[in-house]
C-alpha atoms as a PDB file:
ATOM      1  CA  UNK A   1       0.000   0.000   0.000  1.00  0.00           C
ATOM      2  CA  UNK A   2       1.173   3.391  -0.653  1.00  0.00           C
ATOM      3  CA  UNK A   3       1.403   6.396   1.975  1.00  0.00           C
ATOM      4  CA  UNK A   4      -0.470   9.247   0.806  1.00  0.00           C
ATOM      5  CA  UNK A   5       2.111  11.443   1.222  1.00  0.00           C
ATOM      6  CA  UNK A   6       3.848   9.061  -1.316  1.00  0.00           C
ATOM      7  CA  UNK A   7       2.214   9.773  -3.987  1.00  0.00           C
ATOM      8  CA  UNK A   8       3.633  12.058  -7.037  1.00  0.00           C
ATOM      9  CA  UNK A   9       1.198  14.761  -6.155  1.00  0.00           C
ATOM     10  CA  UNK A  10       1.577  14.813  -2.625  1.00  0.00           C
ATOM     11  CA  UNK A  11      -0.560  17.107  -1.230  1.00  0.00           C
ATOM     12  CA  UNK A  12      -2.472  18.378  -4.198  1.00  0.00           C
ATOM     13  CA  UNK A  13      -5.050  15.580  -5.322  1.00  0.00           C
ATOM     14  CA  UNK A  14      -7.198  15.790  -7.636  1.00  0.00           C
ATOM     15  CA  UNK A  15     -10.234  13.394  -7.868  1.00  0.00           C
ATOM     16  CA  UNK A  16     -13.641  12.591 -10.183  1.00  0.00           C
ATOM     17  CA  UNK A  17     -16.807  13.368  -8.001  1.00  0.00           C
ATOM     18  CA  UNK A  18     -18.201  11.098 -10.682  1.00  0.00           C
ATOM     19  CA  UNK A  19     -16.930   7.749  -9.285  1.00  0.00           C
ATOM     20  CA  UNK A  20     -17.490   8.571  -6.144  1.00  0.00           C
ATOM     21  CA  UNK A  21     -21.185   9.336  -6.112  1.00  0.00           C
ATOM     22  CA  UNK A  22     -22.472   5.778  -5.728  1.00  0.00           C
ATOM     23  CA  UNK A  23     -19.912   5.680  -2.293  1.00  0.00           C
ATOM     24  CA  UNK A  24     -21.737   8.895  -1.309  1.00  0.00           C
ATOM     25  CA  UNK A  25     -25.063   7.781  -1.609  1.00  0.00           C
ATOM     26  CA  UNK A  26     -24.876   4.734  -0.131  1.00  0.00           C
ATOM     27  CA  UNK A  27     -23.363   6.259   2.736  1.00  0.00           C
ATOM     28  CA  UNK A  28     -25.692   9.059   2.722  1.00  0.00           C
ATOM     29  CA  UNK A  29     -28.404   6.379   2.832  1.00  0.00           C
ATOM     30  CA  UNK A  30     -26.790   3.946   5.745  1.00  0.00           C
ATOM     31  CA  UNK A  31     -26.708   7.532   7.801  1.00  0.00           C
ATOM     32  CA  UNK A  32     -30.144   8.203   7.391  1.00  0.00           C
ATOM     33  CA  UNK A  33     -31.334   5.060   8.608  1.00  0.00           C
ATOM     34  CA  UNK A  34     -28.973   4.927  11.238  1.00  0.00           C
ATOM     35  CA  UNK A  35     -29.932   8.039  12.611  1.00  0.00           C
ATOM     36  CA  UNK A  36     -33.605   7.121  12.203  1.00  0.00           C
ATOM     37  CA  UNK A  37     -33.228   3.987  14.251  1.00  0.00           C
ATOM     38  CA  UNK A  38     -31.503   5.851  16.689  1.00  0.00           C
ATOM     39  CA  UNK A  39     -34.060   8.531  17.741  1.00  0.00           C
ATOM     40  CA  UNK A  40     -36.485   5.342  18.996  1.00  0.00           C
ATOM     41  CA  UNK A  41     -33.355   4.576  21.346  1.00  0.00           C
ATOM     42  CA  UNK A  42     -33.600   5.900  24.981  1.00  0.00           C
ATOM     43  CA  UNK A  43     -30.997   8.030  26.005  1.00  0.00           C
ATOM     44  CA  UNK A  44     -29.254   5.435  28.159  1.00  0.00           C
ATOM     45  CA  UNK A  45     -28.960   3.178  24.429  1.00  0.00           C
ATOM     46  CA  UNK A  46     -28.062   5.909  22.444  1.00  0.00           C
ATOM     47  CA  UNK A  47     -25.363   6.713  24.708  1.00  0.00           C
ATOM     48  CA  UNK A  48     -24.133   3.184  24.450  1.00  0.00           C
ATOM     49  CA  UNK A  49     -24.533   2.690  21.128  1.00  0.00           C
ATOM     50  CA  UNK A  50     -22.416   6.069  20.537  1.00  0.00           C
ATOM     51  CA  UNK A  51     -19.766   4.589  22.546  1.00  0.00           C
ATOM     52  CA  UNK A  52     -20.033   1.524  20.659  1.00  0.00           C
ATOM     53  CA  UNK A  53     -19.479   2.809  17.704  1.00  0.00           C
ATOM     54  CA  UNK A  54     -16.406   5.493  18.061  1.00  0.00           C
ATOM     55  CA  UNK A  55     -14.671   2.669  20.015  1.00  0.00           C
ATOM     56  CA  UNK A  56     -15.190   0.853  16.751  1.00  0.00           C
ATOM     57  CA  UNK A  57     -14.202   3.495  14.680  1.00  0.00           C
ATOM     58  CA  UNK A  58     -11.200   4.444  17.305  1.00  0.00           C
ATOM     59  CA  UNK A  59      -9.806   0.990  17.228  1.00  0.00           C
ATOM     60  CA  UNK A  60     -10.086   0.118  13.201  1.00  0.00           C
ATOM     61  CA  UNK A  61      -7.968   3.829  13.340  1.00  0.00           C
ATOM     62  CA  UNK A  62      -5.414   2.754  15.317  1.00  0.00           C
ATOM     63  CA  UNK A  63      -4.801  -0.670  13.612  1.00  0.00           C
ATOM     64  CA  UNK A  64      -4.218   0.882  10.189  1.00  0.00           C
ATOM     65  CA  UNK A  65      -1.433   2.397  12.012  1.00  0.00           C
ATOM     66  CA  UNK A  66       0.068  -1.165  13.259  1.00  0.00           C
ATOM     67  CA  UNK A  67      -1.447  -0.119  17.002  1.00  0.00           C
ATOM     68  CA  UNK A  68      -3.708  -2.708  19.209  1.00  0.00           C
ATOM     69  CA  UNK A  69      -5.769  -0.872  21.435  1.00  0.00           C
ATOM     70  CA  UNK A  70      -7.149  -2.358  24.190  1.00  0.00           C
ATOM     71  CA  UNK A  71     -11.412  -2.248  23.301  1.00  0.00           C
ATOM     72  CA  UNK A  72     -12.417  -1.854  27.017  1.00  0.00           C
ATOM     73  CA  UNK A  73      -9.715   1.203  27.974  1.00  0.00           C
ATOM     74  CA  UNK A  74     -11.171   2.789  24.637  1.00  0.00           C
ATOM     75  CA  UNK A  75     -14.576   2.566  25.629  1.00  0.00           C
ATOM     76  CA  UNK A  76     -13.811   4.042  29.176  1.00  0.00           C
ATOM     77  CA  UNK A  77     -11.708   6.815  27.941  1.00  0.00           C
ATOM     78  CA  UNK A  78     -14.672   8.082  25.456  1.00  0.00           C
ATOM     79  CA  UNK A  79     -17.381   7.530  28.264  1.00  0.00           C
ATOM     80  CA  UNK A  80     -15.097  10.221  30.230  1.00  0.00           C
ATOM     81  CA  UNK A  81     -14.647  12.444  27.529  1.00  0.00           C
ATOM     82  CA  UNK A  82     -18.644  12.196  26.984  1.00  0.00           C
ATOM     83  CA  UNK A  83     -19.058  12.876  30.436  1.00  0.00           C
ATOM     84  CA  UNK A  84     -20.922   9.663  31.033  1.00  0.00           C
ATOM     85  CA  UNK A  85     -19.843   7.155  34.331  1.00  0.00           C
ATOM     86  CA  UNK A  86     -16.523   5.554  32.984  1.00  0.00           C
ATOM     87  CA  UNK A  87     -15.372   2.124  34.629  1.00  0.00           C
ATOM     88  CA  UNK A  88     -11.735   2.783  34.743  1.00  0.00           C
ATOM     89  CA  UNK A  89      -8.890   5.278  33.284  1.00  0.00           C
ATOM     90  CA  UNK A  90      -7.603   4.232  30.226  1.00  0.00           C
ATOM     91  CA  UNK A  91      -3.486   4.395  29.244  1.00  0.00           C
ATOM     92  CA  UNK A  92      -2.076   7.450  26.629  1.00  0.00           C
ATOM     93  CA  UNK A  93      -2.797   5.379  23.167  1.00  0.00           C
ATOM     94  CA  UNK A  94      -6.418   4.771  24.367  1.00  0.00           C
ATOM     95  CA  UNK A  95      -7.204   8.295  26.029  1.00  0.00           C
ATOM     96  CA  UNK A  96      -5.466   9.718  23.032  1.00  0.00           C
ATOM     97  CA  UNK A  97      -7.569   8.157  20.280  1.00  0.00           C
ATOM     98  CA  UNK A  98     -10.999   8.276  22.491  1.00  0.00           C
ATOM     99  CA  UNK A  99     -10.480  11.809  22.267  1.00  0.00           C
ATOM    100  CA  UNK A 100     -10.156  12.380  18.756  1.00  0.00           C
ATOM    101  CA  UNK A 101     -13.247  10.251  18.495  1.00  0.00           C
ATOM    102  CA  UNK A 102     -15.225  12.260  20.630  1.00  0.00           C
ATOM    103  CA  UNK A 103     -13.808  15.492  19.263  1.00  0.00           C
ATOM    104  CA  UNK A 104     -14.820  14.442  15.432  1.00  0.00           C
ATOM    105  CA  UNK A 105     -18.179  13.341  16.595  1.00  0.00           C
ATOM    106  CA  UNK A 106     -19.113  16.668  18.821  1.00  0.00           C
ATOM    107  CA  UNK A 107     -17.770  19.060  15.760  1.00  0.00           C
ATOM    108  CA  UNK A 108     -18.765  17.067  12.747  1.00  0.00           C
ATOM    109  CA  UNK A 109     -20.396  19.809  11.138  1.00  0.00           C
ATOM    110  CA  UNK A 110     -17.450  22.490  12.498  1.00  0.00           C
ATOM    111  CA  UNK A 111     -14.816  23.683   9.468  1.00  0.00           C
ATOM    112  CA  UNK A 112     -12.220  21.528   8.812  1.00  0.00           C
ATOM    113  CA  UNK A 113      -8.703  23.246   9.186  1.00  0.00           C
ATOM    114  CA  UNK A 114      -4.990  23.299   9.773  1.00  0.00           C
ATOM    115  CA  UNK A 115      -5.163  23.758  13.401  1.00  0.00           C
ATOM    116  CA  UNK A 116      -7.960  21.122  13.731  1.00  0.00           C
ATOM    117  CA  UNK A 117      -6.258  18.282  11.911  1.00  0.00           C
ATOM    118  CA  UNK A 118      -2.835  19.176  13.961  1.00  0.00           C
ATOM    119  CA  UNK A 119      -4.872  18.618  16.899  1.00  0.00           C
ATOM    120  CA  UNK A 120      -6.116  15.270  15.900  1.00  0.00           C
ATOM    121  CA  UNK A 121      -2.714  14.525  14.959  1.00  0.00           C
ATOM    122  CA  UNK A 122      -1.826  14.430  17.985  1.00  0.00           C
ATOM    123  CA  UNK A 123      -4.413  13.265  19.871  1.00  0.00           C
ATOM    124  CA  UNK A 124      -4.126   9.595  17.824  1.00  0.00           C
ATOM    125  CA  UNK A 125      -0.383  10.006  18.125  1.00  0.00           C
ATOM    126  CA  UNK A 126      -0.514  10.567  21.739  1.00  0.00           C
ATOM    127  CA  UNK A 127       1.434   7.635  23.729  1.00  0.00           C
ATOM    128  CA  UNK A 128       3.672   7.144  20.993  1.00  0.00           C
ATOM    129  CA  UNK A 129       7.484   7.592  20.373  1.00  0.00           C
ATOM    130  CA  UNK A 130       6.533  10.064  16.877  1.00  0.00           C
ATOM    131  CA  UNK A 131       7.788  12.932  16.154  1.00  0.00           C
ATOM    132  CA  UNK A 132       6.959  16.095  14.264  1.00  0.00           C
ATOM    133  CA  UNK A 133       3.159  15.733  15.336  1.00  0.00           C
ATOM    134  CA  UNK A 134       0.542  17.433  12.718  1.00  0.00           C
ATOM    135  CA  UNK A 135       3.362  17.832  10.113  1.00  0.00           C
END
């Protein structure tokens, strides 16, 4: 597999909204009935559920990236950042990406920026021996 920042035209892509309108859609479509299932939930399941699925999301993250996370840490560290009653405090790696989780959930619809993706930077990178975070 090859690095984005690989590539020939490193950072200046260019793609065809063409092909990926059918990826869109189907997403677009998946949301919608997610988020229609989700307003029969109490607020007790939704919470859960949310939690469920950034720890998902959190964890799939960190494996692209050769790291093993450990699922119940992650889980703890987002119900903290959530505010909701958290079983136990989770190490750097785990707090680190349970924040960026929570952070891209509560701001989804928040500009996109330098200064934001340097901060996610390194949130995931948090607990690690990396340097030159966000560059």
């Amino acid at each position: 597999m090859t690095w984005n920042w690989q590539h020939d035209k490193w950072p200046s892509f260019k793609y065809d909204p063409e092909r990926l309108a059918n990826f869109e859609s189907r997403f677009l479509e998946g949301a919608g009935r997610f988020i229609g299932a989700t307003t029969h939930l109490d607020s007790d399941d939704r919470s859960h559920l949310i939690v469920e699925l950034l720890s998902e999301e959190g964890i799939g993250t960190s494996e692209i990236e050769g790291e093993l996370l450990e699922r119940s840490s992650v889980q703890s560290s987002i119900q903290q950042h959530l505010g909701l009653k958290a079983k136990a405090a989770a190490g750097p790696a785990e707090s680190g990406i349970a924040e960026l989780m929570v952070d891209v959930y509560t701001r989804a619809s928040a500009p996109l920026n330098d200064e934001v993706l340097c901060t996610w930077n390194e949130m995931i990178l948090r607990g690690s021996d990396a340097r030159d975070v966000g560059r």
